[in-house]
PDB file of N, CA and C in Angstrom:
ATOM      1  N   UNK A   1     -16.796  11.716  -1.666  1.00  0.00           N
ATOM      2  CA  UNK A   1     -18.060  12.051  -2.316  1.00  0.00           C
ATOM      3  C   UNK A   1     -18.544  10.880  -3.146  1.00  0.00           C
ATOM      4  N   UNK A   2     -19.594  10.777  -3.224  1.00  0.00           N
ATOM      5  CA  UNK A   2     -20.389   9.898  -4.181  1.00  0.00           C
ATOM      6  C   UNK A   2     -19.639   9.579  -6.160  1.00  0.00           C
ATOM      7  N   UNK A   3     -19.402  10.898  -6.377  1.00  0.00           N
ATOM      8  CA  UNK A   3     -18.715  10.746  -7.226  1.00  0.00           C
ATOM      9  C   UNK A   3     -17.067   9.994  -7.398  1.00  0.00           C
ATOM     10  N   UNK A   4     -16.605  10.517  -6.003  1.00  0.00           N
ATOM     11  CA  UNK A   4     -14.883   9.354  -6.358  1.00  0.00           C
ATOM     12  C   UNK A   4     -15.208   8.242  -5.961  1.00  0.00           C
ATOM     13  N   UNK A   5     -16.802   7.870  -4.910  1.00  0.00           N
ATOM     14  CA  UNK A   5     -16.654   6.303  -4.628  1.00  0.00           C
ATOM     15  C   UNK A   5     -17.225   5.863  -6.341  1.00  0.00           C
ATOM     16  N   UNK A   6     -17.896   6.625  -7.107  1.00  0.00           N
ATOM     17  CA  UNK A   6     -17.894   5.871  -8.371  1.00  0.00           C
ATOM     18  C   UNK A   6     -16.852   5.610  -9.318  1.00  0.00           C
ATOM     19  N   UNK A   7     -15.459   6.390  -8.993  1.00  0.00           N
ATOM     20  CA  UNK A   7     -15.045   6.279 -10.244  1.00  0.00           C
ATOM     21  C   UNK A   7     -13.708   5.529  -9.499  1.00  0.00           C
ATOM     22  N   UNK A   8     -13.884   5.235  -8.271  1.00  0.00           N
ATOM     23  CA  UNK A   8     -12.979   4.544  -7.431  1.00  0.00           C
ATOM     24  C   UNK A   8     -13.494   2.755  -7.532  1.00  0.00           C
ATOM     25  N   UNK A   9     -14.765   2.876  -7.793  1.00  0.00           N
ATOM     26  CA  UNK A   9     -15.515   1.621  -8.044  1.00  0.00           C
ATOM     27  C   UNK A   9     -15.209   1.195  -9.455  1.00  0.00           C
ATOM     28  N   UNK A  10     -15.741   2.029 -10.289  1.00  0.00           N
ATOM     29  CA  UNK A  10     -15.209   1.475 -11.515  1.00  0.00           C
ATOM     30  C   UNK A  10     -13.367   1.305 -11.963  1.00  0.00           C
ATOM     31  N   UNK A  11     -12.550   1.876 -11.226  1.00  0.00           N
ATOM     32  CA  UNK A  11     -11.023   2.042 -11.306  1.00  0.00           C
ATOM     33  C   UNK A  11     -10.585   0.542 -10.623  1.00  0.00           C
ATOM     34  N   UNK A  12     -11.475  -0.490  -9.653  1.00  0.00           N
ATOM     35  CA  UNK A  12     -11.181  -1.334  -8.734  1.00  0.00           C
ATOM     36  C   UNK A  12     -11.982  -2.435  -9.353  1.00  0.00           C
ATOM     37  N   UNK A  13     -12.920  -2.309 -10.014  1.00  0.00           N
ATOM     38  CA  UNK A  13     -14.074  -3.239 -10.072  1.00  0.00           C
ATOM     39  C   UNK A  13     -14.922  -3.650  -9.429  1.00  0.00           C
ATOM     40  N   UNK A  14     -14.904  -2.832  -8.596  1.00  0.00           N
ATOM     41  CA  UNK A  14     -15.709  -3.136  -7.437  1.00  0.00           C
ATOM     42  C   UNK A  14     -17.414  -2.554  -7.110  1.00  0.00           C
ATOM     43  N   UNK A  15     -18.146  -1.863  -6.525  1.00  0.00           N
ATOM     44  CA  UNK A  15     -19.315  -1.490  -6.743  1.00  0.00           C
ATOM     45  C   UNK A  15     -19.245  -0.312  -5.716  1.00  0.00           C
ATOM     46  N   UNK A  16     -20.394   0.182  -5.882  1.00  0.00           N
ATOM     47  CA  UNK A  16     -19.898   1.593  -4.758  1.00  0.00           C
ATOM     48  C   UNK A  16     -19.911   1.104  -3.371  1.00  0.00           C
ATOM     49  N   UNK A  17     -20.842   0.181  -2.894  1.00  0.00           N
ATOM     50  CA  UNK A  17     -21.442  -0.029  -1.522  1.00  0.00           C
ATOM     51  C   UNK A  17     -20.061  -0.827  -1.041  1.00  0.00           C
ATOM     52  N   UNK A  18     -19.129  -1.163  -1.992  1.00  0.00           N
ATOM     53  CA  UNK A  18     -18.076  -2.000  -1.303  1.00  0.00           C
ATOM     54  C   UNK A  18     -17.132  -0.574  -0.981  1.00  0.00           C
ATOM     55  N   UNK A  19     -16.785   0.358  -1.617  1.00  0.00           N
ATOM     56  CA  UNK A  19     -15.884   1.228  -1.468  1.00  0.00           C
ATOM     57  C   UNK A  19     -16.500   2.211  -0.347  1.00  0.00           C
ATOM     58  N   UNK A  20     -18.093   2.269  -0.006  1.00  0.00           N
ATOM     59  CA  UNK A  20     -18.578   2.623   1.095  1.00  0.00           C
ATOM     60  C   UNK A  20     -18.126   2.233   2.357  1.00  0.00           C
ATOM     61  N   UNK A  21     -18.499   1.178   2.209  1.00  0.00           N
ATOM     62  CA  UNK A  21     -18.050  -0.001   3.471  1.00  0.00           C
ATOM     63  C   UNK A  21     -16.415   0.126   3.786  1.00  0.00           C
ATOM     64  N   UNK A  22     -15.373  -0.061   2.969  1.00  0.00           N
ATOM     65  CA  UNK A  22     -13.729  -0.032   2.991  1.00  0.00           C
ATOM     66  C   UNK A  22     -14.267   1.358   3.771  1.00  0.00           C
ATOM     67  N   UNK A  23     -14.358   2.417   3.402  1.00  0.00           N
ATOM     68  CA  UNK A  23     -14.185   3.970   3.695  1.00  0.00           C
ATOM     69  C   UNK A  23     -14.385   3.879   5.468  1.00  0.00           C
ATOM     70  N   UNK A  24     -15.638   3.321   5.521  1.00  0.00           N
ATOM     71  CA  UNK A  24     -16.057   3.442   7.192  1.00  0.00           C
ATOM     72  C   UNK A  24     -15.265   2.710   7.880  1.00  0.00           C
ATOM     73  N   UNK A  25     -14.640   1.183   6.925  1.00  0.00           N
ATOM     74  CA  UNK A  25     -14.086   0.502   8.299  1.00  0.00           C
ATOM     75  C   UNK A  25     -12.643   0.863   8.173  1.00  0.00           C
ATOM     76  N   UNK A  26     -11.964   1.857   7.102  1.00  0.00           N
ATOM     77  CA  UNK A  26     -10.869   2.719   7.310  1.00  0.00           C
ATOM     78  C   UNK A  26     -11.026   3.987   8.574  1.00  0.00           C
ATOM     79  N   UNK A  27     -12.599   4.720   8.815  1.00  0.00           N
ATOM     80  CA  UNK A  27     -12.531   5.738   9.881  1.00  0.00           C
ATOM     81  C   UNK A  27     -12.349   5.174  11.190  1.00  0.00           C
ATOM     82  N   UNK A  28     -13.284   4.232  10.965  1.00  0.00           N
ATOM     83  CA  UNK A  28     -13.752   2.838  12.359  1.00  0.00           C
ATOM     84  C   UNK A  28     -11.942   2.832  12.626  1.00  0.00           C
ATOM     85  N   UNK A  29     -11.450   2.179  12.227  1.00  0.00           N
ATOM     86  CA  UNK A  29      -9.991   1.613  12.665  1.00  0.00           C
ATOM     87  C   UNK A  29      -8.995   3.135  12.730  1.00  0.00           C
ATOM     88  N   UNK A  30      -9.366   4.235  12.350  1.00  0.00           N
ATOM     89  CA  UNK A  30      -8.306   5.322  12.744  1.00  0.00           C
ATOM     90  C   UNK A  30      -9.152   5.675  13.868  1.00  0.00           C
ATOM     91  N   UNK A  31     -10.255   5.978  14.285  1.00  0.00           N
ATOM     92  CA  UNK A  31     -10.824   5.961  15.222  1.00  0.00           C
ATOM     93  C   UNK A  31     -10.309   5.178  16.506  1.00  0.00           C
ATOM     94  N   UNK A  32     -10.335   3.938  16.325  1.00  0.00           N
ATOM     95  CA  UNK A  32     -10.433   3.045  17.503  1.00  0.00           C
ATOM     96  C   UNK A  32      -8.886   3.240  17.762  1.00  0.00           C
ATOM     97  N   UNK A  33      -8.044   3.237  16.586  1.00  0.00           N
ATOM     98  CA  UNK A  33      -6.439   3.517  17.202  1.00  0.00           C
ATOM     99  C   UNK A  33      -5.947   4.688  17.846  1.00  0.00           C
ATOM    100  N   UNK A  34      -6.546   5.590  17.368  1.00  0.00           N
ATOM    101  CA  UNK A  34      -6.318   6.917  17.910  1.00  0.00           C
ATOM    102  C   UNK A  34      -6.523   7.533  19.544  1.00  0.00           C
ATOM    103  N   UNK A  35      -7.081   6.439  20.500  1.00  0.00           N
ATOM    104  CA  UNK A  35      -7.089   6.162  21.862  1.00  0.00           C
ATOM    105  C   UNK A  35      -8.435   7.118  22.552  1.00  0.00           C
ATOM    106  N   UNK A  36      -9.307   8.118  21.405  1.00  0.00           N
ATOM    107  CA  UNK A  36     -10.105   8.471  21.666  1.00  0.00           C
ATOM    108  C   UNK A  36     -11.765   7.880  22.141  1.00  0.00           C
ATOM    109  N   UNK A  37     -12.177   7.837  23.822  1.00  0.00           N
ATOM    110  CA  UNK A  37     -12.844   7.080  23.953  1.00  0.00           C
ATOM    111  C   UNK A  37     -14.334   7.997  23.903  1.00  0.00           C
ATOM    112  N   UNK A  38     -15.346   7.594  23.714  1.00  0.00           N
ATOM    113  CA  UNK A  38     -16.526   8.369  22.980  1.00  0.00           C
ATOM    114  C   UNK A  38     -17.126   8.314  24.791  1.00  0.00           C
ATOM    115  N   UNK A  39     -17.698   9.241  25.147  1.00  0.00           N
ATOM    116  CA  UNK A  39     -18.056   9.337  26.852  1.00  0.00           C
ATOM    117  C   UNK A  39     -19.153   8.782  27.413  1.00  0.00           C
ATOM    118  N   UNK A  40     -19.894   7.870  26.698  1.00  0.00           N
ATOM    119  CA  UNK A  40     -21.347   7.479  26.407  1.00  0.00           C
ATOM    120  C   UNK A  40     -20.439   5.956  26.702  1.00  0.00           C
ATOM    121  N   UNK A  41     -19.525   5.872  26.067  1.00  0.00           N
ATOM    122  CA  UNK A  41     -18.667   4.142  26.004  1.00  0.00           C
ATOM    123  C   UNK A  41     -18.100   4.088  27.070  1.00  0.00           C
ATOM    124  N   UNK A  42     -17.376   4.990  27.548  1.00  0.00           N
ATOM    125  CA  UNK A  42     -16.476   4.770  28.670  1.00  0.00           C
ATOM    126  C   UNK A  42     -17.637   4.964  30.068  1.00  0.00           C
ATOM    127  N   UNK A  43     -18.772   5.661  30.589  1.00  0.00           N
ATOM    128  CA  UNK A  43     -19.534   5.514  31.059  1.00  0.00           C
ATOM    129  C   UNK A  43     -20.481   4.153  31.119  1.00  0.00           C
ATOM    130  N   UNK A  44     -20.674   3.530  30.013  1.00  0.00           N
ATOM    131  CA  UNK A  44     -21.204   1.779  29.971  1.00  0.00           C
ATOM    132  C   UNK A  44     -20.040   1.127  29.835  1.00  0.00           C
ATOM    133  N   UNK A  45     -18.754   1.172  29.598  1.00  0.00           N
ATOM    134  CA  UNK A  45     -17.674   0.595  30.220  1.00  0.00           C
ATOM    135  C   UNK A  45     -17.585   0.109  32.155  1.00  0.00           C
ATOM    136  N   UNK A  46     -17.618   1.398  32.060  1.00  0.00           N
ATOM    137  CA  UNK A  46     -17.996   1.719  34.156  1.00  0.00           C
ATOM    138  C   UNK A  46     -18.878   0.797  34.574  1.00  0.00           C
ATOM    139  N   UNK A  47     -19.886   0.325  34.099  1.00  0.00           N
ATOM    140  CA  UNK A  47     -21.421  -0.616  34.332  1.00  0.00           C
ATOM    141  C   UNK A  47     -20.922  -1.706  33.968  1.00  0.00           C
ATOM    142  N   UNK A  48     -20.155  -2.080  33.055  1.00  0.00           N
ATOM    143  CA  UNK A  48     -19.660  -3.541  32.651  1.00  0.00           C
ATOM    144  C   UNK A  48     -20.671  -3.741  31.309  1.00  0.00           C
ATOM    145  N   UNK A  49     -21.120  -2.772  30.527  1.00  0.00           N
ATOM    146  CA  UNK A  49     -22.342  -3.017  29.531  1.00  0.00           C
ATOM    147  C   UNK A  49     -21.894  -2.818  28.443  1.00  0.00           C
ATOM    148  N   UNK A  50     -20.189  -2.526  28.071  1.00  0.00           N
ATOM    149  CA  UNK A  50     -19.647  -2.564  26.610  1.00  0.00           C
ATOM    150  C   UNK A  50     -18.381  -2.585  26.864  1.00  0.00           C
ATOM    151  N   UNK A  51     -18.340  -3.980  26.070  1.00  0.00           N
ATOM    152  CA  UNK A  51     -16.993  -4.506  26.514  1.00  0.00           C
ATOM    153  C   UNK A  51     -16.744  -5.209  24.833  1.00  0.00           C
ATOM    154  N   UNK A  52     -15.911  -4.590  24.064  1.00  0.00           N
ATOM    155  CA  UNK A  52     -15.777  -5.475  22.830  1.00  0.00           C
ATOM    156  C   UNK A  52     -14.313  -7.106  23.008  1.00  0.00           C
ATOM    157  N   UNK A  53     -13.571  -6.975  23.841  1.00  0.00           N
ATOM    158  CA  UNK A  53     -12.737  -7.406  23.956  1.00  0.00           C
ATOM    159  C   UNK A  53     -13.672  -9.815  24.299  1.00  0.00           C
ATOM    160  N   UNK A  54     -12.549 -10.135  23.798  1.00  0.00           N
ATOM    161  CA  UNK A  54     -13.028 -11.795  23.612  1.00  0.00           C
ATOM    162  C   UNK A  54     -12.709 -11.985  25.557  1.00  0.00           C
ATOM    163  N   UNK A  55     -14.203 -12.881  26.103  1.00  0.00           N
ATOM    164  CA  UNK A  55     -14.105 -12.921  27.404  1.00  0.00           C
ATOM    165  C   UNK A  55     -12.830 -13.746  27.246  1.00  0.00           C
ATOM    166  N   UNK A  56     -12.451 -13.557  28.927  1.00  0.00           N
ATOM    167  CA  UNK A  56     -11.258 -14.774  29.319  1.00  0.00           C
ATOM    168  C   UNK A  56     -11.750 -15.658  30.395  1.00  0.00           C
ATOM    169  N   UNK A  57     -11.399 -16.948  30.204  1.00  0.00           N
ATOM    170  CA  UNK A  57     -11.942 -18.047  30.451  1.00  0.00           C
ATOM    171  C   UNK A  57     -10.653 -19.044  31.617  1.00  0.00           C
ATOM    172  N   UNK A  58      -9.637 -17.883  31.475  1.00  0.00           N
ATOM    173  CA  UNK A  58      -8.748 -18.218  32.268  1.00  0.00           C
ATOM    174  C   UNK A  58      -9.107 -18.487  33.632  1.00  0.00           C
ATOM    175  N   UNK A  59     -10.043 -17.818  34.455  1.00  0.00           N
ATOM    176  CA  UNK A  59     -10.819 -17.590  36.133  1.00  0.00           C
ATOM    177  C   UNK A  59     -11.987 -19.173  36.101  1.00  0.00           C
ATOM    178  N   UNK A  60     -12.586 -19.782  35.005  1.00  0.00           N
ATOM    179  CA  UNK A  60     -13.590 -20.727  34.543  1.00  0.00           C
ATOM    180  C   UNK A  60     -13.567 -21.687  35.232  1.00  0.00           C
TER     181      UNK A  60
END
């Protein structure tokens, strides 16, 4: 809630929009580990149109 990112901000020194940001890229990363693929991704996966992974240059 708005209220523990404030008093989590002031407990850190930090500001709220930073303890915003930590929060999402804590769901983001239990998300992405958790092997659950969203069906919209794995469908533009299929097309070759979302691919986060660094190309390989090994075939070049």
């Amino acid at each position: 809630t708005g209220e523990r990112r404030q008093v989590l901000a002031n407990e850190l020194g930090l500001n709220e929009a930073q303890i915003k940001i930590w929060y999402q890229n804590k769901r983001a990363k239990i998300k992405k580990t958790s092997g659950v693929r969203n069906t919209l991704a794995l469908q533009l996966m299929a097309q070759g149109l979302y691919n986060h992974t660094a190309p390989n240059n090994k075939n070049v």
